[in-house]
N, C-alpha and C. Protein backbone atom coordinates (compact mmCIF):
# COMPACT_ATOMS: atom_id res chain seq x y z
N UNK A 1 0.82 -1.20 0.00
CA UNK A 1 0.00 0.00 0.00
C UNK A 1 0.85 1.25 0.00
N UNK A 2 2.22 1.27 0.04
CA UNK A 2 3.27 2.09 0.11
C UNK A 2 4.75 1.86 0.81
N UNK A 3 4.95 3.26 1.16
CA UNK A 3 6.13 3.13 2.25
C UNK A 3 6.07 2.63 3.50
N UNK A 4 7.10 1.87 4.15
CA UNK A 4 7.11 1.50 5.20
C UNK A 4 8.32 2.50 6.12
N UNK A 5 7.86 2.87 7.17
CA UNK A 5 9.02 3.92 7.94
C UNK A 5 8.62 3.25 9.35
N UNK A 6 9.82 4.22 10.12
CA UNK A 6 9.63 4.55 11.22
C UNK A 6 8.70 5.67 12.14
N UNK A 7 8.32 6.10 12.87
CA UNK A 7 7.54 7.12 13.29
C UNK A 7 9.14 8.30 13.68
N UNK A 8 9.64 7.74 13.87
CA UNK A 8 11.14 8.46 14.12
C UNK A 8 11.61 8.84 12.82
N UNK A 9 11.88 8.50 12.10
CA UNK A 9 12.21 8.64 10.63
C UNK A 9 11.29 9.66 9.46
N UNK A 10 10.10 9.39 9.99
CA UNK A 10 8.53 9.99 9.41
C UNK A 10 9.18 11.86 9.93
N UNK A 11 9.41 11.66 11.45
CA UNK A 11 9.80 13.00 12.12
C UNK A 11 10.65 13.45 11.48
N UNK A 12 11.59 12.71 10.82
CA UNK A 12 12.71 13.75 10.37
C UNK A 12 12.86 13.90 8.87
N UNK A 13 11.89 12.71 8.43
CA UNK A 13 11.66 13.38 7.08
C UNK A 13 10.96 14.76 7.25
N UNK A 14 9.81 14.69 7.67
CA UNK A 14 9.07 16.23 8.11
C UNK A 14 9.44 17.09 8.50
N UNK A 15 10.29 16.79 9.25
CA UNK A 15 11.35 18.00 9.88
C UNK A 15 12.19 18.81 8.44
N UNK A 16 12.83 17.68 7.34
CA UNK A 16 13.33 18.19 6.45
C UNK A 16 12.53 19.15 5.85
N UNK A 17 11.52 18.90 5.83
CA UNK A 17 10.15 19.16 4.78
C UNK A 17 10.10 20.54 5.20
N UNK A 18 10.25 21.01 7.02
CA UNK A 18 9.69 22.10 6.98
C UNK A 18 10.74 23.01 7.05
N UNK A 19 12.24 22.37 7.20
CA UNK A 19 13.80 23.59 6.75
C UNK A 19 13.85 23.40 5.37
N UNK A 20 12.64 22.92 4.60
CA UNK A 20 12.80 23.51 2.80
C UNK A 20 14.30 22.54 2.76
N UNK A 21 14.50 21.43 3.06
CA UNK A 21 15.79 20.57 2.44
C UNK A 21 16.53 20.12 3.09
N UNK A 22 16.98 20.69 4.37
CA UNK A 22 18.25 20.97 5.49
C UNK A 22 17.85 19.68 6.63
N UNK A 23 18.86 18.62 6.00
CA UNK A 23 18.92 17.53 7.18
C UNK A 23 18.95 18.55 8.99
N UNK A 24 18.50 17.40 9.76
CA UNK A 24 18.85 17.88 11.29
C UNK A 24 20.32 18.46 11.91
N UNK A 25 21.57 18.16 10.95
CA UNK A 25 22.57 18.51 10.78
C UNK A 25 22.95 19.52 10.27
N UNK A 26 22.12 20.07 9.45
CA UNK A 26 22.24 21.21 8.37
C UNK A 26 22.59 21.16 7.28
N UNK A 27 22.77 19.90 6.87
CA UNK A 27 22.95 18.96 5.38
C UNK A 27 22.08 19.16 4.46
N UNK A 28 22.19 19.99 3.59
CA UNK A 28 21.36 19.71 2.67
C UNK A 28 21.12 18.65 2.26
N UNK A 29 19.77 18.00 2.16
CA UNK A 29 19.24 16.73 1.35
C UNK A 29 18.22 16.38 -0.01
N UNK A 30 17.42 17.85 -0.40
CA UNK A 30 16.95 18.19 -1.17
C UNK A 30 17.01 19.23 -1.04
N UNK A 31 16.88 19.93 -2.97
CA UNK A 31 17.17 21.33 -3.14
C UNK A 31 16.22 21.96 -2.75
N UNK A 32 15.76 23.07 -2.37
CA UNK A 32 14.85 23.73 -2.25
C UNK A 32 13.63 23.84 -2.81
N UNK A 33 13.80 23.94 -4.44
CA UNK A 33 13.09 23.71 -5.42
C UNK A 33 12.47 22.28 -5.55
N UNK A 34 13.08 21.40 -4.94
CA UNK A 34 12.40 20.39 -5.07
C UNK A 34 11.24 20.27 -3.76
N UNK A 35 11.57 20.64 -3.07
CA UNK A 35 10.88 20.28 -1.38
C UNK A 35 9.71 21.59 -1.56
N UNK A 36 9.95 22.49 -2.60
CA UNK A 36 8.45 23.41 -2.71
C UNK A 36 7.60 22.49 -3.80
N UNK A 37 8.50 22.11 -4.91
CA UNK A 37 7.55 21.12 -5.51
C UNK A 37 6.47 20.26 -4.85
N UNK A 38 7.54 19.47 -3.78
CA UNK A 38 6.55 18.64 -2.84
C UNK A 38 5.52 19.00 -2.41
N UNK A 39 5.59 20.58 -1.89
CA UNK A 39 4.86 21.26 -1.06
C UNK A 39 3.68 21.58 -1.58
N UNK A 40 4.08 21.57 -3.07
CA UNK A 40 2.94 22.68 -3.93
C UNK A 40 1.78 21.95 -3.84
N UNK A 41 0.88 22.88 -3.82
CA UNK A 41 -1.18 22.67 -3.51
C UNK A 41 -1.12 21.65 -4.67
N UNK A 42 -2.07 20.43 -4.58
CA UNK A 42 -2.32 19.72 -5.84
C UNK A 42 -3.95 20.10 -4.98
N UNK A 43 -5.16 19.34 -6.14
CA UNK A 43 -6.21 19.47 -5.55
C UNK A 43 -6.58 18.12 -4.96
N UNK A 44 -7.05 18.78 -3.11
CA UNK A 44 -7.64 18.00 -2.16
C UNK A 44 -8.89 17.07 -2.40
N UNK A 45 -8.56 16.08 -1.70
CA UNK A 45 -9.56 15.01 -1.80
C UNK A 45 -10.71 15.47 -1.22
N UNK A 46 -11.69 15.22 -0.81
CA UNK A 46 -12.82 14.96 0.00
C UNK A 46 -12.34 15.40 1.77
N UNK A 47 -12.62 16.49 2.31
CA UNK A 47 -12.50 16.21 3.80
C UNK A 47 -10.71 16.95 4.22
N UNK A 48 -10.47 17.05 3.03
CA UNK A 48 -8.79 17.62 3.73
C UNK A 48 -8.94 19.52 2.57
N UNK A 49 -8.60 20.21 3.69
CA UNK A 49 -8.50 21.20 2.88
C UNK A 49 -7.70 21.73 2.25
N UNK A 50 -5.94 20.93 2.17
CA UNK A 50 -4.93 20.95 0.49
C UNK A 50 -4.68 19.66 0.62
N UNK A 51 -4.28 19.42 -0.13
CA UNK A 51 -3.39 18.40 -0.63
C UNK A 51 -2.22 18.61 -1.07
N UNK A 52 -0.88 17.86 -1.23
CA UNK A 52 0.61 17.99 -2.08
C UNK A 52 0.79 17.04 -2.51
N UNK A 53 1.54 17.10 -2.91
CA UNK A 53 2.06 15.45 -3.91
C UNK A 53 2.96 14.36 -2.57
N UNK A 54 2.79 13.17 -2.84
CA UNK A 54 3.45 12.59 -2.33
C UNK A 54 2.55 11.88 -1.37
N UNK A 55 1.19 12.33 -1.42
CA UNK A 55 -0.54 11.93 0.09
C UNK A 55 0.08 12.72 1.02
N UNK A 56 0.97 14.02 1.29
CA UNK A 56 1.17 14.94 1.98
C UNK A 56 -0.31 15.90 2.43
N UNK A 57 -0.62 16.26 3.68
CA UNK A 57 -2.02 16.98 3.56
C UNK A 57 -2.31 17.64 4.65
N UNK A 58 -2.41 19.14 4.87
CA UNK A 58 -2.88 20.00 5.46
C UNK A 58 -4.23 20.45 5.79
N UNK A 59 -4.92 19.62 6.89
CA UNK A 59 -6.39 19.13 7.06
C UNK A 59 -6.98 20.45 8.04
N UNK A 60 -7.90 21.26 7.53
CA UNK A 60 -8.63 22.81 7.59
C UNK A 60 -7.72 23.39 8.42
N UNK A 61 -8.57 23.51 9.79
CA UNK A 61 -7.79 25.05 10.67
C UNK A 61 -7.25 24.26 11.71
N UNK A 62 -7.28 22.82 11.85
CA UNK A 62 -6.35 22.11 12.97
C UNK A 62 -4.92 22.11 12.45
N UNK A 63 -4.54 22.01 11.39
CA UNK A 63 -2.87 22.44 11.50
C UNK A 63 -2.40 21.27 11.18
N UNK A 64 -3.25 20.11 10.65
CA UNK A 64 -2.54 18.90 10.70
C UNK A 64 -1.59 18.75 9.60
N UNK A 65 -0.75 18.04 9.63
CA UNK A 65 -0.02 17.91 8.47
C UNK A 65 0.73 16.64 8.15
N UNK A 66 0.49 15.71 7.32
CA UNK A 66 0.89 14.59 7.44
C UNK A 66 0.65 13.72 6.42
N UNK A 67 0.36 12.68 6.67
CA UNK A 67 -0.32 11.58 5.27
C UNK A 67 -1.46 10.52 6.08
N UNK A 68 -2.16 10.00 5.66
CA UNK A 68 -3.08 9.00 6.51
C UNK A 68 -2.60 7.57 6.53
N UNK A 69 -1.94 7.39 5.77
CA UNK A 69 -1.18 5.86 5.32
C UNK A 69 -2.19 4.84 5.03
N UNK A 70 -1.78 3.31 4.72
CA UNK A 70 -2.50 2.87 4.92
C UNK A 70 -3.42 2.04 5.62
N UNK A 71 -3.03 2.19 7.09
CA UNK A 71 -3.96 1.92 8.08
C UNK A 71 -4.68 2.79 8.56
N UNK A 72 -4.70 4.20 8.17
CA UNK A 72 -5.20 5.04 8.63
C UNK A 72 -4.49 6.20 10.27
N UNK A 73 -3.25 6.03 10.02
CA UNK A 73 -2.60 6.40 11.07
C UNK A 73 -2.29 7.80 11.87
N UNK A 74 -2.81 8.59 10.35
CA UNK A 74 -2.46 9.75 10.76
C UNK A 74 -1.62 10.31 11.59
């Protein structure tokens, strides 16, 4: 149904996600340009108010931000 991670790992991918590229080290790991790509609005499913590429999703005025996977994990 997809990727398999860690919940530790999930954190620091996200973490990358939100220094626009910059490992926890300060490593760049993706260019900038690519990690806004990620970012960029695609159109939302049903119930989430954006969507991004990748099942990335910013759900109304709670702030959530994440993917649902496929157990539903949110």
């Amino acid at each position: 149904a997809g990727l398999w991670s860690t919940s530790r790992d999930l954190l620091k991918f996200y973490k990358m996600l939100m220094r626009k590229g910059l490992g926890e080290n300060g490593a760049r790991i993706l260019k900038e340009e690519t990690v806004l790509n990620i970012l960029a609005k695609k159109q939302a499913p049903v119930g989430v108010a954006y969507s991004y590429s990748l099942g990335l999703g910013v759900e109304g005025d709670s702030g959530w931000f994440g993917h649902g996977g496929a157990w539903g994990p949110n």
